[in-house]
N, C-alpha and C. Protein backbone atom coordinates (compact mmCIF):
# COMPACT_ATOMS: atom_id res chain seq x y z
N UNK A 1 -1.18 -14.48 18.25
CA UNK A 1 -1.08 -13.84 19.57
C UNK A 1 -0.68 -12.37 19.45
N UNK A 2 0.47 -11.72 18.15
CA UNK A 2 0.46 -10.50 18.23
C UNK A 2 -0.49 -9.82 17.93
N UNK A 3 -1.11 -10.56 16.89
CA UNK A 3 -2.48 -9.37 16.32
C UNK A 3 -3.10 -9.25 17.82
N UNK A 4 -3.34 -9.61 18.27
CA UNK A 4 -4.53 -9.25 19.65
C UNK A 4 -3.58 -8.82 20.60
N UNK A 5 -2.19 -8.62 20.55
CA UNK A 5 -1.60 -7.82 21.33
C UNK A 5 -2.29 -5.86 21.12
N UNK A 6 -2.37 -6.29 19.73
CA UNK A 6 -2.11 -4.87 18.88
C UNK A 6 -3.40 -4.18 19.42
N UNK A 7 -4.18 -5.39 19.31
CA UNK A 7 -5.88 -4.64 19.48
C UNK A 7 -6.00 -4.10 20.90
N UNK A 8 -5.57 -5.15 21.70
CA UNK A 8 -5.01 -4.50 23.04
C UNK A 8 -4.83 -3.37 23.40
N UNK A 9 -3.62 -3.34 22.84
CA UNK A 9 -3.19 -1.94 23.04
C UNK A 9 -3.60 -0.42 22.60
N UNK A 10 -4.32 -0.98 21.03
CA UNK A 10 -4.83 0.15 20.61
C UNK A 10 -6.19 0.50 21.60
N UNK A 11 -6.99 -0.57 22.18
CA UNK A 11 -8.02 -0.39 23.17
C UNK A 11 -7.20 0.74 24.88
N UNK A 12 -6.65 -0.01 24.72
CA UNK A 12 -5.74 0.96 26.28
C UNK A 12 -5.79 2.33 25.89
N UNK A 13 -4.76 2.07 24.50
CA UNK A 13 -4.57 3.70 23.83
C UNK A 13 -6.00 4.58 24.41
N UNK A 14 -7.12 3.26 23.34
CA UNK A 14 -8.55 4.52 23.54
C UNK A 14 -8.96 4.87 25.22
N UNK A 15 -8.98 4.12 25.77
CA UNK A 15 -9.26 4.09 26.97
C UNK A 15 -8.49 4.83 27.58
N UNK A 16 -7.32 4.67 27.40
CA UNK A 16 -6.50 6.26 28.28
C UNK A 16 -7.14 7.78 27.49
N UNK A 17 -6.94 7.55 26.51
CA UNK A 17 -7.65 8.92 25.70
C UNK A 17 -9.11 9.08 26.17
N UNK A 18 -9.89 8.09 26.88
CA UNK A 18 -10.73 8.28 27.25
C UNK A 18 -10.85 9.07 28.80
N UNK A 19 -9.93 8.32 29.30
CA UNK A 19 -10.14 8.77 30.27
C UNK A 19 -9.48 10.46 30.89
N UNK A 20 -8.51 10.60 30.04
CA UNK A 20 -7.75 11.86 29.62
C UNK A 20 -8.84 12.70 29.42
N UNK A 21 -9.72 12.78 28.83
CA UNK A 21 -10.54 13.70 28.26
C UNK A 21 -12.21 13.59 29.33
N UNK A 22 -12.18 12.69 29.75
CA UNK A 22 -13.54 12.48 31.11
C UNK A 22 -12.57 13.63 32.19
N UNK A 23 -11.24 13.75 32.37
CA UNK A 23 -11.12 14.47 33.64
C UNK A 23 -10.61 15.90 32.86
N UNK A 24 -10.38 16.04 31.86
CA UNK A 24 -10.71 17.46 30.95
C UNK A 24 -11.59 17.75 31.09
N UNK A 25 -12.61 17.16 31.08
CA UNK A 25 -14.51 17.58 30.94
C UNK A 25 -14.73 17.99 32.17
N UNK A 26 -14.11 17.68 33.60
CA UNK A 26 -14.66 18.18 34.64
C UNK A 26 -14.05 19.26 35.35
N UNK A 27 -14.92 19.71 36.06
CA UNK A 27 -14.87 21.44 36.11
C UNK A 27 -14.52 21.44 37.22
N UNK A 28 -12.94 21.21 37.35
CA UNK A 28 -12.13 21.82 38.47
C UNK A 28 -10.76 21.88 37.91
N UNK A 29 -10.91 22.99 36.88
CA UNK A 29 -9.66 23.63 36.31
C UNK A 29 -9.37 24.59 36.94
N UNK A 30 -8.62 25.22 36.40
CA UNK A 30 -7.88 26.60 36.86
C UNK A 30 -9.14 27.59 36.79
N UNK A 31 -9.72 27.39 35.83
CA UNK A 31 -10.75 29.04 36.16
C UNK A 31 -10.42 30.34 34.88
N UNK A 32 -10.82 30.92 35.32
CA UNK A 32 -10.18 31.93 34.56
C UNK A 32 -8.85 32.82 34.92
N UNK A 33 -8.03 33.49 34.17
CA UNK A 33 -6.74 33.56 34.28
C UNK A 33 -5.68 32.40 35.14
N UNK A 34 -6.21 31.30 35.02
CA UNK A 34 -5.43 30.01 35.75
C UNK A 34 -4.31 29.27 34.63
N UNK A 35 -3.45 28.71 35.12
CA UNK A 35 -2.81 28.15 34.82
C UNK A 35 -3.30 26.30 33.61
N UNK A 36 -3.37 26.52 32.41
CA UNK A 36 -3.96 26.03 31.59
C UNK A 36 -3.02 24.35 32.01
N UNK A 37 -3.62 23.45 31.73
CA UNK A 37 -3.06 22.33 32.11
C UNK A 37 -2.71 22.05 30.56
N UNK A 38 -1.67 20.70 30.89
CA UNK A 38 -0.98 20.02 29.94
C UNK A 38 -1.95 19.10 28.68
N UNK A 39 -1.81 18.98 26.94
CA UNK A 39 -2.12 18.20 26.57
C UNK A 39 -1.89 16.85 26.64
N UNK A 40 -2.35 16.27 27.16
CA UNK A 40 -1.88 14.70 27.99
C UNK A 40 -2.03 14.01 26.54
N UNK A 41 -3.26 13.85 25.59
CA UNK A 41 -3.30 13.30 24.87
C UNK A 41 -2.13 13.41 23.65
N UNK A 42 -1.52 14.44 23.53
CA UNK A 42 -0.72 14.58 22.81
C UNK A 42 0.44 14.00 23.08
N UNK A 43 0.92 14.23 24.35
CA UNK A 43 1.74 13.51 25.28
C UNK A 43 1.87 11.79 24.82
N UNK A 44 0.61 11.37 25.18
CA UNK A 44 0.32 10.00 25.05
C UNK A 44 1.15 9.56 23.75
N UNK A 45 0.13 9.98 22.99
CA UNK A 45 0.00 9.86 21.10
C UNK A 45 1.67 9.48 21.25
N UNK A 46 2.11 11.16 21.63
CA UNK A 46 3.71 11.19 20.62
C UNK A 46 4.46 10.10 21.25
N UNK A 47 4.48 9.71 22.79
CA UNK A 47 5.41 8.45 23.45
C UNK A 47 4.65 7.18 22.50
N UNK A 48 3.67 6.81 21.96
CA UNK A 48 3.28 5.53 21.51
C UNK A 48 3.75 5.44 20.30
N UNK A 49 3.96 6.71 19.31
CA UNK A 49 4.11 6.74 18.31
C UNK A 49 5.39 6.42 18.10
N UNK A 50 6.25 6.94 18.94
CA UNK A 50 7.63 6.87 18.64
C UNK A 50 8.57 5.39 19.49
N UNK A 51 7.33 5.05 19.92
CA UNK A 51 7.82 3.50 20.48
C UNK A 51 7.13 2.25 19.96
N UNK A 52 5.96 2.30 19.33
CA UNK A 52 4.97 1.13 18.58
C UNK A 52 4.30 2.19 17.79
N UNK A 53 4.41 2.52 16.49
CA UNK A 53 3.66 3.32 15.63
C UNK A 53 2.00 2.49 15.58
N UNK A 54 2.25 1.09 15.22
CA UNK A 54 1.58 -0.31 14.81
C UNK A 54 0.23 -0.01 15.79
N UNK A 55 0.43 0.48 17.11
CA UNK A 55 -0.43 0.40 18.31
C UNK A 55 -1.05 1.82 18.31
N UNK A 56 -0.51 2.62 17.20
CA UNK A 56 -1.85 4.10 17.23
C UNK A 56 -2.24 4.35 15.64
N UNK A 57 -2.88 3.35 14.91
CA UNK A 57 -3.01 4.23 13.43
C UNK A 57 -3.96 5.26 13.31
N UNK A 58 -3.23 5.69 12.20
CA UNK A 58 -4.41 7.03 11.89
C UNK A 58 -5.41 6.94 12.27
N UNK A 59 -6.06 6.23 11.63
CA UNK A 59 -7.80 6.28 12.02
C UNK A 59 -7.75 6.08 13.26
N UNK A 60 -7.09 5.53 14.44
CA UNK A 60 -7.43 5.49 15.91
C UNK A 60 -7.38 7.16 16.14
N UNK A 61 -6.11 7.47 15.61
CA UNK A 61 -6.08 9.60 16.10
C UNK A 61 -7.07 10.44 15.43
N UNK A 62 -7.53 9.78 14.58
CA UNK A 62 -8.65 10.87 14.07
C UNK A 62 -9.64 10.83 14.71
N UNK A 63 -9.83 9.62 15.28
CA UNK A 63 -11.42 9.41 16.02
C UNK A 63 -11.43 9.54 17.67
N UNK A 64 -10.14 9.68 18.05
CA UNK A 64 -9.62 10.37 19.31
C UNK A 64 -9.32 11.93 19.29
N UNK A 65 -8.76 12.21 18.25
CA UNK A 65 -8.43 14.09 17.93
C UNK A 65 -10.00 14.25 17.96
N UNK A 66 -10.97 13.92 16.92
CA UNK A 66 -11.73 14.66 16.70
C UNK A 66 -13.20 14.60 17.86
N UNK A 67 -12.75 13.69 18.06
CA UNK A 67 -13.84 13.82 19.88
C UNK A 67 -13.41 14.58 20.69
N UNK A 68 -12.03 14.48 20.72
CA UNK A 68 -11.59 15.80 21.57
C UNK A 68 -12.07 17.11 21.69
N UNK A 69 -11.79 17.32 19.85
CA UNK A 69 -12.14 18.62 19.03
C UNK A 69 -13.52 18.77 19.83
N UNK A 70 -14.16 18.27 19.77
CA UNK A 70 -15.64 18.51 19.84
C UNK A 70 -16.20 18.65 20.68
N UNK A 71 -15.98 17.49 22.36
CA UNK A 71 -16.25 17.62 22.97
C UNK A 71 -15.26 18.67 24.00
N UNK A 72 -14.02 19.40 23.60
CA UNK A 72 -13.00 20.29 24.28
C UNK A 72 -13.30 21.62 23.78
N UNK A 73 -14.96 21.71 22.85
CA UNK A 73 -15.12 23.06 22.22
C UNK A 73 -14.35 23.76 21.29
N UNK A 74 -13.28 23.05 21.14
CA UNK A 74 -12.31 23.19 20.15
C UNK A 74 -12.34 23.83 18.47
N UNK A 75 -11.71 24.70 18.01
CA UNK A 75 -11.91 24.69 16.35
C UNK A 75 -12.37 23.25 15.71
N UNK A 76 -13.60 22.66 15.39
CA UNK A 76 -13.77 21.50 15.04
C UNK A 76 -12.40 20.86 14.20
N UNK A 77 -11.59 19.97 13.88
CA UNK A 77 -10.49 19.28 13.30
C UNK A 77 -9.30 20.27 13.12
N UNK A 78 -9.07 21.43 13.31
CA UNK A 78 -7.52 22.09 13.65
C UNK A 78 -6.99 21.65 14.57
N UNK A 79 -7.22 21.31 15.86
CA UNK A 79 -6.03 20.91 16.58
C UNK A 79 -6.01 19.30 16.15
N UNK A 80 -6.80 18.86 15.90
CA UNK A 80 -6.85 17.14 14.93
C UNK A 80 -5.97 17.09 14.23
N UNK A 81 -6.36 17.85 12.95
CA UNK A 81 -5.17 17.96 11.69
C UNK A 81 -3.84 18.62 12.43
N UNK A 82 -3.63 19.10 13.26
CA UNK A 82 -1.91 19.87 13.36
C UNK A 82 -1.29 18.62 14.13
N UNK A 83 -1.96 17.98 15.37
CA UNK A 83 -1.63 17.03 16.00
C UNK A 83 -1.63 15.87 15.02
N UNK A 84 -2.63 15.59 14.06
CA UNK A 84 -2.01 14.35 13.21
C UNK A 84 -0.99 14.49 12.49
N UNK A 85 -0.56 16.14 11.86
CA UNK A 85 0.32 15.85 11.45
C UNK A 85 1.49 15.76 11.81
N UNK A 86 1.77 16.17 13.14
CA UNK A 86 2.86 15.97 14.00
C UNK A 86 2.83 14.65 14.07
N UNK A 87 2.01 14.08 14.36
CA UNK A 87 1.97 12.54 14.41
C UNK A 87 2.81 11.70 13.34
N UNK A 88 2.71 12.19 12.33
CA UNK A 88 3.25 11.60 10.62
C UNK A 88 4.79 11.70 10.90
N UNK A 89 4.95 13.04 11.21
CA UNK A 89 6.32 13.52 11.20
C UNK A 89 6.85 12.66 12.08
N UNK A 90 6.64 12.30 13.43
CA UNK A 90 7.20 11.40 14.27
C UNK A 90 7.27 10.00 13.55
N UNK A 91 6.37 9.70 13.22
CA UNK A 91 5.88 8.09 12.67
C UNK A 91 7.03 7.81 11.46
N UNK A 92 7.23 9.04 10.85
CA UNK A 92 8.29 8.61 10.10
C UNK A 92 9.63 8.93 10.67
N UNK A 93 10.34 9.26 11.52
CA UNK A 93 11.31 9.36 12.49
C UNK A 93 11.99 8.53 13.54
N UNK A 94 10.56 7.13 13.72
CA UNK A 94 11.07 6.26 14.10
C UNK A 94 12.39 5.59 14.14
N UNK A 95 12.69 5.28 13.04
CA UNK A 95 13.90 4.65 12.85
C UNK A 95 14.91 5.01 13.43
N UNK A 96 14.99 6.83 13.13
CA UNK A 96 16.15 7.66 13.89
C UNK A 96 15.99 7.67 14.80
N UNK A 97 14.96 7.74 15.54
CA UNK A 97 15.11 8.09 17.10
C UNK A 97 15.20 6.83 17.78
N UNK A 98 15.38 5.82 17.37
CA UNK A 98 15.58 4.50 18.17
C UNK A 98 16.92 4.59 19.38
N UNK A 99 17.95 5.16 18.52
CA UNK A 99 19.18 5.04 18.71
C UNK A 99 19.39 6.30 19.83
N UNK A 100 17.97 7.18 19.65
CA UNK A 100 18.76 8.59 20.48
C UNK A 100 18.27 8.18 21.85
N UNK A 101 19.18 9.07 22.46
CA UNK A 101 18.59 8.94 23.96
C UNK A 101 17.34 9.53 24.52
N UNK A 102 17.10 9.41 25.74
CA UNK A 102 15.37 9.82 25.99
C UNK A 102 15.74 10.68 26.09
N UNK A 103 16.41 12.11 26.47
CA UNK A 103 16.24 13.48 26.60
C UNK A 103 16.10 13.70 25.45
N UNK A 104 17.11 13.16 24.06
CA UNK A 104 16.74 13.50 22.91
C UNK A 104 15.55 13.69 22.58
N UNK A 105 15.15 12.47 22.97
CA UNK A 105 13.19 12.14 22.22
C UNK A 105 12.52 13.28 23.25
N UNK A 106 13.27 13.43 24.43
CA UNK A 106 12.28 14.81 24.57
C UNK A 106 12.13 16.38 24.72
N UNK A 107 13.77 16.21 23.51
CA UNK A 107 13.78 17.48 23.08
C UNK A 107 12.93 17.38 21.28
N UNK A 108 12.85 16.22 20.87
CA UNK A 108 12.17 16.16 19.33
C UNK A 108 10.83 16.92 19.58
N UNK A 109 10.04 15.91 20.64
CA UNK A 109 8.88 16.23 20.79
C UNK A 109 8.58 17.39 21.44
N UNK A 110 9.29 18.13 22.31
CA UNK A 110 9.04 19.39 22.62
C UNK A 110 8.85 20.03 21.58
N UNK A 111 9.47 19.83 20.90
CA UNK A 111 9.99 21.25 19.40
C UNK A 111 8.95 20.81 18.48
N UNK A 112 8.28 19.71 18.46
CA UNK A 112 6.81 19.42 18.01
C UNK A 112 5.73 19.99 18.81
N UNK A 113 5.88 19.86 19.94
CA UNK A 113 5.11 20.39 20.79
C UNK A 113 5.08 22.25 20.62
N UNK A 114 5.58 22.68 20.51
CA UNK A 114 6.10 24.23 19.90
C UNK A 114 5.35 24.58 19.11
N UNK A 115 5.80 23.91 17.87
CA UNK A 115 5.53 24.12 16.23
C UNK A 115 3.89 23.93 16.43
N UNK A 116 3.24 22.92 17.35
CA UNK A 116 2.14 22.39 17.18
C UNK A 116 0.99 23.81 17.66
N UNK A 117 1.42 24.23 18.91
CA UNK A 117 0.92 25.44 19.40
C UNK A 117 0.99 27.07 18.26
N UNK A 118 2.34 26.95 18.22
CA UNK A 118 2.70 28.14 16.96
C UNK A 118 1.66 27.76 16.17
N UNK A 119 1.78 26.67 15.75
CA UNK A 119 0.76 26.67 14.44
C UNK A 119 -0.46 26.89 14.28
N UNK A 120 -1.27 26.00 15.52
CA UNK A 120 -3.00 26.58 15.81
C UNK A 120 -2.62 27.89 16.12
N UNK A 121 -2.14 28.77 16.78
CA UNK A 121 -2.44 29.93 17.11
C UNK A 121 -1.85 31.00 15.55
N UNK A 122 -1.47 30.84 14.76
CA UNK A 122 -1.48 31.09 13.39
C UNK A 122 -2.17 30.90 12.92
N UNK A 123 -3.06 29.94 13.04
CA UNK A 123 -4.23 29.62 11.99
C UNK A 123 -5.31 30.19 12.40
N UNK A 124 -5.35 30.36 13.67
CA UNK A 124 -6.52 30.83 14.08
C UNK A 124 -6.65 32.53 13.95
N UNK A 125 -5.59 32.64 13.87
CA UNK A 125 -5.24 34.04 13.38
C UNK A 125 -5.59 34.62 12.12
N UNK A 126 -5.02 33.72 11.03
CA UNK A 126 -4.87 34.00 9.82
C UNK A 126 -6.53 33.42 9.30
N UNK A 127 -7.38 32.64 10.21
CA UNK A 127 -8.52 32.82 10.16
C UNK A 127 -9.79 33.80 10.83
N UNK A 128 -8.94 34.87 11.05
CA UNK A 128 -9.73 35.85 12.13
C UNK A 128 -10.70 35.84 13.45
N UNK A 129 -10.54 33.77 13.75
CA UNK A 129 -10.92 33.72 14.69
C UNK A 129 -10.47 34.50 15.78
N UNK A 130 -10.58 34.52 17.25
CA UNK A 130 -10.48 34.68 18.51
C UNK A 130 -9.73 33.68 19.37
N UNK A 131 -8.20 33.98 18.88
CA UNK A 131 -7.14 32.75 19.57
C UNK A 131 -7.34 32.95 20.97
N UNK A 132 -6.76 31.85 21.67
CA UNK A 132 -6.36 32.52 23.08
C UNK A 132 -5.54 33.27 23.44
N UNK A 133 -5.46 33.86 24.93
CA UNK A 133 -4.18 34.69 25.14
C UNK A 133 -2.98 33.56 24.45
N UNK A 134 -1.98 34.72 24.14
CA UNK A 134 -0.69 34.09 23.55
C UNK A 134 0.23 33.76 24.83
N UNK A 135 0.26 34.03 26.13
CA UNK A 135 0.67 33.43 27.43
C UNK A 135 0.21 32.45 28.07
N UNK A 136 -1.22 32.14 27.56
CA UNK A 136 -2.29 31.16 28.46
C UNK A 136 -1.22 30.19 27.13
N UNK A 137 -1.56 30.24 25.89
CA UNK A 137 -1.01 29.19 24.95
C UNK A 137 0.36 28.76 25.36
N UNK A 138 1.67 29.72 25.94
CA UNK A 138 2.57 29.70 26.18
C UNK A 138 2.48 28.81 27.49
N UNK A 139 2.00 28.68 28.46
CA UNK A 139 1.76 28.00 29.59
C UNK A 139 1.99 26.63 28.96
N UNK A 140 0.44 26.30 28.48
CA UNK A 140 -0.01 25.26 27.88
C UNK A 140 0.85 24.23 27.23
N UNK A 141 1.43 24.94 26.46
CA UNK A 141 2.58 24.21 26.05
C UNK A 141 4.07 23.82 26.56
N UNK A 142 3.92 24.77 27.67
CA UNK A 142 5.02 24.33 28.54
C UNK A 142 4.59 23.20 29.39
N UNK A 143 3.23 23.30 30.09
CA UNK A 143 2.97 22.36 30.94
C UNK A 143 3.02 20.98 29.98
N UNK A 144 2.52 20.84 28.47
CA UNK A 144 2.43 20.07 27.74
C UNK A 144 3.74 19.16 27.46
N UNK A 145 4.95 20.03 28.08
CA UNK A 145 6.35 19.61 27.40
C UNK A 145 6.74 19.34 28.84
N UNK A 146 6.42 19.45 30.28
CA UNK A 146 6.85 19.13 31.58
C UNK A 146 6.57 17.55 31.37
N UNK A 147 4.73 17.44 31.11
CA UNK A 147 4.47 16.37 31.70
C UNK A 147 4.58 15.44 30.08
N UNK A 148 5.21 15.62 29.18
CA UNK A 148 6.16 14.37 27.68
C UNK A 148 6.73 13.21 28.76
N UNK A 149 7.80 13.74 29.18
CA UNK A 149 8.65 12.53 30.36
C UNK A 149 8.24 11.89 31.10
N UNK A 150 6.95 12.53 32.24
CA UNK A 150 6.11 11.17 32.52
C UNK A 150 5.06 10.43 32.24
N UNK A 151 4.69 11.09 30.99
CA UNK A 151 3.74 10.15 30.23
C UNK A 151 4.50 9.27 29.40
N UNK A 152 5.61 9.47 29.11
CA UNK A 152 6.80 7.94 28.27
C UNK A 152 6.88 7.30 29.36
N UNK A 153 7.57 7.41 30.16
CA UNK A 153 7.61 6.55 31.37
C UNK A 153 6.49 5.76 31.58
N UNK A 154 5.65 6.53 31.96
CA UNK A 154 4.27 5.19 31.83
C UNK A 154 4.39 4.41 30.57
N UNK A 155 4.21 4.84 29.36
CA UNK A 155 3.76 4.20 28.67
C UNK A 155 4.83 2.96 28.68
N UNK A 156 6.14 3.24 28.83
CA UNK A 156 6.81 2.00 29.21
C UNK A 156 6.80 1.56 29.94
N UNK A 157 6.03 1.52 31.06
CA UNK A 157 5.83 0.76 32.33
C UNK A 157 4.52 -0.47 31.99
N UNK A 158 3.75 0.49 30.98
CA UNK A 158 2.56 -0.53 30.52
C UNK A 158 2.79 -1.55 29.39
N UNK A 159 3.97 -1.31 28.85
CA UNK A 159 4.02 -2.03 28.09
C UNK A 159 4.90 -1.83 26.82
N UNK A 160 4.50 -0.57 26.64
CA UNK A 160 4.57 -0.03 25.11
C UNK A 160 6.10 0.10 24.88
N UNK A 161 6.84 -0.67 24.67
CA UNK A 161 8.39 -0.63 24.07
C UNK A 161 8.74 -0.47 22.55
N UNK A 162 9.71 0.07 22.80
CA UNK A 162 10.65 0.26 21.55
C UNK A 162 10.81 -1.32 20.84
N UNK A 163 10.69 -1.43 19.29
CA UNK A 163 11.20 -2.36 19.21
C UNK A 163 12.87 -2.99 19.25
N UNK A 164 13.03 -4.44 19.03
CA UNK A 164 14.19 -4.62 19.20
C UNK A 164 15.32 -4.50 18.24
N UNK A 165 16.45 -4.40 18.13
CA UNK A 165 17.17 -4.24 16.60
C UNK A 165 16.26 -5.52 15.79
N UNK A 166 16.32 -5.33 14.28
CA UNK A 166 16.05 -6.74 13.94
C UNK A 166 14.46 -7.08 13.72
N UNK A 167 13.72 -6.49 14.78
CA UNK A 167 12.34 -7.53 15.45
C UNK A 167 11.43 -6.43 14.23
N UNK A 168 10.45 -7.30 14.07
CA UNK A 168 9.26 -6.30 13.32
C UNK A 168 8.32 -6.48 13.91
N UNK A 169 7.56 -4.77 13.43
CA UNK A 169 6.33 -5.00 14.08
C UNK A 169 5.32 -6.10 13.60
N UNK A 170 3.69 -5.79 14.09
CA UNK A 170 2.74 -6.73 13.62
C UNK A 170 2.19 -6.11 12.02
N UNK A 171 2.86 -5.34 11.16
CA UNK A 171 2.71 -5.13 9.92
C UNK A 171 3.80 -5.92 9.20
N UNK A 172 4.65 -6.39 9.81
CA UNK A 172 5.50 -6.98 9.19
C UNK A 172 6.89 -6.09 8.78
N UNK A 173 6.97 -4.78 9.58
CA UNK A 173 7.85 -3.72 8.83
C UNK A 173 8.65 -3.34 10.09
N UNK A 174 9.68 -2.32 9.72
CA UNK A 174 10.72 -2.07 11.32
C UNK A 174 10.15 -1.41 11.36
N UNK A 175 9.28 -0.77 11.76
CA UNK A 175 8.33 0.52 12.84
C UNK A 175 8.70 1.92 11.81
């Protein structure tokens, strides 16, 4: 019964990432000089990761990052690779952050959320691409770090909990 919890969930996962990125695709954003909206998917990722690692593996974020990448016009796999590796860093943090409180977890992930922006816009630099404005990015990542708190909230409303002291996941390991 857990294994098909897992599949479950990793299906929701895709399906919210799906649907995250169907209302990205449609063209009633801000516009130009507008106010850049929040990475929801990142949002998502980091609340699942740090509450059921088991329910997002790699290969689910690569094949969610990199559709993103692609279909968001994106540097093909840079924001993939910076967001997976934020992903790692959380995934192994689990343990510690069990115990912290939720503002904690959403001061971790802000400061991931930071590093994650700093970093594409460095790379894109230090690759002589054409970053974005460094204020539109600054937005972005703020709106990205508003809406962390109510995308955990959902995800615990749907389901996705912390495990219990003791309990293992469906790998057989404490998260």
């Amino acid at each position: 019964m857990e294994g098909r919890s897992v599949w479950f969930y990793r299906l929701v996962f895709a399906g919210l990432a799906a649907l995250i990125l169907f209302f990205a695709l449609l063209p009633f954003g801000a516009g130009e000089g507008g106010v850049p909206g929040p990475e929801l998917t990142f949002c998502l990722l980091a609340a699942w990761v740090l509450r059921r690692p088991d329910y997002v593996p790699v290969w689910l974020l690569v094949i969610v990052l990199i559709i993103d990448d692609a279909l968001l016009m994106r540097p093909l796999g840079l924001w993939a690779l910076i967001v997976l590796l934020v992903s790692e860093y959380l995934r192994r943090r689990v343990d510690h952050t069990e115990a912290l409180p939720f503002w904690s977890e959403v001061g971790l992930v802000s400061g991931c959320i930071v590093v994650a922006f700093i970093a594409n816009h460095a790379v894109l630099l230090l690759l002589l691409a054409e970053p974005p404005p460094i204020t539109g990015q600054a937005l972005h990542a703020l709106a990205t770090i508003v809406f962390y708190p109510p995308t955990a909230i959902f995800s615990q409303l749907i389901g996705v909990r912390r495990l219990a002291p003791g309990e293992l996941d469906t790998l057989g390991t404490r998260a």
